[in-house]
C-alpha atoms as a PDB file:
ATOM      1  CA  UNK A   1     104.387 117.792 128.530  1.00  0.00           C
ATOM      2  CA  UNK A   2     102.594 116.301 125.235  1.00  0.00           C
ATOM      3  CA  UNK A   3     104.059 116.253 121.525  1.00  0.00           C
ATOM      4  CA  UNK A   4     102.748 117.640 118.842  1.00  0.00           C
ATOM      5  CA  UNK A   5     103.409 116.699 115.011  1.00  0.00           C
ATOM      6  CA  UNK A   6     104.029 120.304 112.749  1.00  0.00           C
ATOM      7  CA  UNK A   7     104.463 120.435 109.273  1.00  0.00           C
ATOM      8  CA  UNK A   8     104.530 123.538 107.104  1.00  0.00           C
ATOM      9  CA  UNK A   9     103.524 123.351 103.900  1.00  0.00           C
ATOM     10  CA  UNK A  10     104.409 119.752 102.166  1.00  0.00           C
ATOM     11  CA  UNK A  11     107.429 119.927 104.296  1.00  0.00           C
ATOM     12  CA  UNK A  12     108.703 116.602 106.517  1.00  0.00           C
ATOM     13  CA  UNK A  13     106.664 116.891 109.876  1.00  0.00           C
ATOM     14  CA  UNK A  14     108.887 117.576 113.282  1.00  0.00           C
ATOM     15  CA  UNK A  15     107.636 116.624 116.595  1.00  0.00           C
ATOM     16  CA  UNK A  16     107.589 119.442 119.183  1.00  0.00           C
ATOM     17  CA  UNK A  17     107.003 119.122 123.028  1.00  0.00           C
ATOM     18  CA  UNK A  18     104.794 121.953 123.983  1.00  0.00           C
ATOM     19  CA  UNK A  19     102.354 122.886 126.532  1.00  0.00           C
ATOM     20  CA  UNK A  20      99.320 123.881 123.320  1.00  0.00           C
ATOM     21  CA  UNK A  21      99.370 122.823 120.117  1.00  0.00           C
ATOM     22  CA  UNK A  22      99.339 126.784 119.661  1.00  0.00           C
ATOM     23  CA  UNK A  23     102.664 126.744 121.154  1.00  0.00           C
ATOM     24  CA  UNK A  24     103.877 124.197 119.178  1.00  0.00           C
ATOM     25  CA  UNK A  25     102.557 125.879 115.760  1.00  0.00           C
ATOM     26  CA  UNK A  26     104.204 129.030 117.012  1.00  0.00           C
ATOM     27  CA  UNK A  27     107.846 127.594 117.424  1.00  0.00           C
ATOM     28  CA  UNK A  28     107.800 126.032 114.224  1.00  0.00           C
ATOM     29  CA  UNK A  29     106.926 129.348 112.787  1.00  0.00           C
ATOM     30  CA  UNK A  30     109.760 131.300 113.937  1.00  0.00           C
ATOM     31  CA  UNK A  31     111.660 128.333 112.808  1.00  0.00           C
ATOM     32  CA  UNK A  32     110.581 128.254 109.286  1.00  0.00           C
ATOM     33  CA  UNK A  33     110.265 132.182 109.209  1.00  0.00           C
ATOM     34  CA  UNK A  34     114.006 132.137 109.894  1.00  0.00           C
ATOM     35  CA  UNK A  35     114.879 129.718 107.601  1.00  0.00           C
ATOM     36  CA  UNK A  36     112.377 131.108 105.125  1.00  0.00           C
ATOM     37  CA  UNK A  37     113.234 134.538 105.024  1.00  0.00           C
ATOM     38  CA  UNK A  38     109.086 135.116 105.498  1.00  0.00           C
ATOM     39  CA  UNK A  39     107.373 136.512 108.261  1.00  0.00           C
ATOM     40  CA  UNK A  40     106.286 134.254 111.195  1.00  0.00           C
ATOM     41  CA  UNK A  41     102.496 135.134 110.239  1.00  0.00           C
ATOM     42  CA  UNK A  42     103.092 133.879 106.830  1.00  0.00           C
ATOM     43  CA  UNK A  43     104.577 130.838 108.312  1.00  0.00           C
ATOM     44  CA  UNK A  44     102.099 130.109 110.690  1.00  0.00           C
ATOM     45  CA  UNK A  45      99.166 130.089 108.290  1.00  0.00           C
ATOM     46  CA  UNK A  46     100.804 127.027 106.415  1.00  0.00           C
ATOM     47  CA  UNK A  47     101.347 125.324 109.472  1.00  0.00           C
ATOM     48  CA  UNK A  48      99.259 121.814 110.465  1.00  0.00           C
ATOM     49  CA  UNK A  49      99.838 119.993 113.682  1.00  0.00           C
ATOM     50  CA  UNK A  50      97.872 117.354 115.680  1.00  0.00           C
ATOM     51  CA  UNK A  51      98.866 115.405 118.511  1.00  0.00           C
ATOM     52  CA  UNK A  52     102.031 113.026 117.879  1.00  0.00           C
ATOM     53  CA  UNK A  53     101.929 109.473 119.583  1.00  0.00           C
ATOM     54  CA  UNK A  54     104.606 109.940 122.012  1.00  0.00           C
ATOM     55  CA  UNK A  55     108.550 111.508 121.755  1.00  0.00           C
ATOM     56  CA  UNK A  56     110.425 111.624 118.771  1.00  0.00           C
ATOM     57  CA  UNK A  57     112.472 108.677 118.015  1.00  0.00           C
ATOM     58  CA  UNK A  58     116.093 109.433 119.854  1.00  0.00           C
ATOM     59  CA  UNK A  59     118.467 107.874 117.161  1.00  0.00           C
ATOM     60  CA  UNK A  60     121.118 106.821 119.658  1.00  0.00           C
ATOM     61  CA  UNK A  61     118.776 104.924 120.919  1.00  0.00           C
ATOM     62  CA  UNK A  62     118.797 103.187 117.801  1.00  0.00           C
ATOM     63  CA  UNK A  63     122.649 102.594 117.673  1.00  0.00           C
ATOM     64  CA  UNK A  64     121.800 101.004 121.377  1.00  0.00           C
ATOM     65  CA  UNK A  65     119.510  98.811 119.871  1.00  0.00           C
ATOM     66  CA  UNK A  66     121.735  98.006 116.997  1.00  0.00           C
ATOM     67  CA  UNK A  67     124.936  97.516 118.388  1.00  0.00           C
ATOM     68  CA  UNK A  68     123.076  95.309 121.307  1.00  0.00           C
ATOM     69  CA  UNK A  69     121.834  93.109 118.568  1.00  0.00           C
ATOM     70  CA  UNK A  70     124.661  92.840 116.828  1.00  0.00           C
ATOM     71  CA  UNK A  71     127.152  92.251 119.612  1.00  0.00           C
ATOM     72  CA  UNK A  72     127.248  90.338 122.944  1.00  0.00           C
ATOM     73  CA  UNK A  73     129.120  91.293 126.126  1.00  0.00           C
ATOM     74  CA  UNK A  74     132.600  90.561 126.450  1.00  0.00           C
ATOM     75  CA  UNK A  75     133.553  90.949 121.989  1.00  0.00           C
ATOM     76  CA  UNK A  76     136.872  92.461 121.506  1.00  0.00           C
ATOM     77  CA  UNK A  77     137.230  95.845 120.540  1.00  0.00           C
ATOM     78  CA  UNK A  78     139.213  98.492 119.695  1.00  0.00           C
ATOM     79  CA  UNK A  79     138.296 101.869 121.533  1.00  0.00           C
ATOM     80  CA  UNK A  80     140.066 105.548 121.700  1.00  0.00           C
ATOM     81  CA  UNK A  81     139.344 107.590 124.738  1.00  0.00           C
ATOM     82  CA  UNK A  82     140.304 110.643 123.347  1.00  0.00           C
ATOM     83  CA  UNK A  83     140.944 111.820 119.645  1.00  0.00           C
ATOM     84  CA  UNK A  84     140.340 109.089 117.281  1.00  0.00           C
ATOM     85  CA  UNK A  85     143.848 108.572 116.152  1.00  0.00           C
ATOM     86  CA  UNK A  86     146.475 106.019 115.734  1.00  0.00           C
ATOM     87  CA  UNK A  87     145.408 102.252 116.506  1.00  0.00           C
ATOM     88  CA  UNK A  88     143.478 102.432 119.701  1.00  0.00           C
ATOM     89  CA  UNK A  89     143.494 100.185 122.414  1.00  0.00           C
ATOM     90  CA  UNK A  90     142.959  96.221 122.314  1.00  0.00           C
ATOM     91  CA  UNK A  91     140.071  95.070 125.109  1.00  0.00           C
ATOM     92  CA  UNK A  92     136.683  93.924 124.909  1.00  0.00           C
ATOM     93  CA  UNK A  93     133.087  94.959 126.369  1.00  0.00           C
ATOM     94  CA  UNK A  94     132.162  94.525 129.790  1.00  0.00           C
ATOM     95  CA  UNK A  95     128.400  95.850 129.292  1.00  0.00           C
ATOM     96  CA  UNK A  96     125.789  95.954 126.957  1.00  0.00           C
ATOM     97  CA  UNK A  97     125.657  99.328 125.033  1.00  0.00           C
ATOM     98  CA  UNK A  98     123.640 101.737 127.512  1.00  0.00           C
ATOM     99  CA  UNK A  99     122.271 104.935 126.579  1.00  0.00           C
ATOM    100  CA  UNK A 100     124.068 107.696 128.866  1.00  0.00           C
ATOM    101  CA  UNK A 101     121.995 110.453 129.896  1.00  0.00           C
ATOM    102  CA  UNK A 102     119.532 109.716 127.303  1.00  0.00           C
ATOM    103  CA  UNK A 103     121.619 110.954 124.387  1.00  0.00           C
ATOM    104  CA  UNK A 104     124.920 108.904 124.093  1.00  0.00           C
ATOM    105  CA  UNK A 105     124.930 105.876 123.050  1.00  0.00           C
ATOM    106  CA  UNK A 106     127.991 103.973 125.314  1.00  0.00           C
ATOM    107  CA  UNK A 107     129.802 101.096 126.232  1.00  0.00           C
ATOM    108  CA  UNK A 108     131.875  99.495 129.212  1.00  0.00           C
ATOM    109  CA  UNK A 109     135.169  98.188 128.365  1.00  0.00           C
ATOM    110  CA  UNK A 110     137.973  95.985 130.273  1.00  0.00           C
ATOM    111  CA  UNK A 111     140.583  97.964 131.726  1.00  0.00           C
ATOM    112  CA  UNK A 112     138.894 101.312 131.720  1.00  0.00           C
ATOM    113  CA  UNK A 113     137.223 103.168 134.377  1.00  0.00           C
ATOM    114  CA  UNK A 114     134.783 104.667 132.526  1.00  0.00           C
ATOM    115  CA  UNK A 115     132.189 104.639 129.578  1.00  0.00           C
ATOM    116  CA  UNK A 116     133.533 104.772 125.554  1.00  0.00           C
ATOM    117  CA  UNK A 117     130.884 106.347 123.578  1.00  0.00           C
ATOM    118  CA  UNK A 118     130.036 103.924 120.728  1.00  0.00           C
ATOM    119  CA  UNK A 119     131.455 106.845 118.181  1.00  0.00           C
ATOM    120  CA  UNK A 120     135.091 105.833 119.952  1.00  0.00           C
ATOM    121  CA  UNK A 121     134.196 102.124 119.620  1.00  0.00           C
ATOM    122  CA  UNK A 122     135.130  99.163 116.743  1.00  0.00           C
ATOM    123  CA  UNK A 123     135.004  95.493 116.625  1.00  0.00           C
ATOM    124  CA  UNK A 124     138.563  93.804 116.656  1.00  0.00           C
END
């Protein structure tokens, strides 16, 4: 489905998937009606859109990209698999940072079974 850059008024501009850029317009004016307190009408007549360039950029894609610059496999860490609390367990990476499910930005660690989202995640 394509994307569509919106922007009401001199508002920042979102990017929208939609089938139309009608259908795009039209989502970001119950949006901004909502937020607005105006009616979707008035929204939609201050509403420009053209076709975006691709997706929007996913930000935990970014902490991917910076943690995988940063750090190499196999740097110690400190991780939590639950609650952040207390000191966390000693190990270090077993992976690159990976991007789970295209919205979590995670990491494989010794002695775990499973992935530590980056959030649960320091440098020793």
């Amino acid at each position: 489905m394509p994307h569509f850059e919106v922007r009401y008024a001199d508002c920042e501009p979102r990017v929208i998937e939609a089938a139309t850029r009608g259908q795009a317009a039209y989502s970001h004016a119950l949006t901004v009606s909502d937020v607005c307190f105006c009616s979707v009408g008035d929204a939609f007549k201050h509403i420009r859109t053209r076709k975006a360039d691709g997706p929007p950029p996913n930000p935990e894609a970014e902490v991917v990209k910076r943690w995988n610059t940063s750090h190499g496999v196999g740097v110690p860490v400190r991780y939590w698999t639950g609650e952040r609390r207390g000191t966390g367990q000693r190990s270090h990476t077993r992976s690159k940072a990976q991007l789970l499910g295209g919205h979590t930005a995670v990491v494989w660690v010794e002695g775990h079974p499973a992935c530590i989202s980056l959030t649960h995640v320091e440098i020793a």
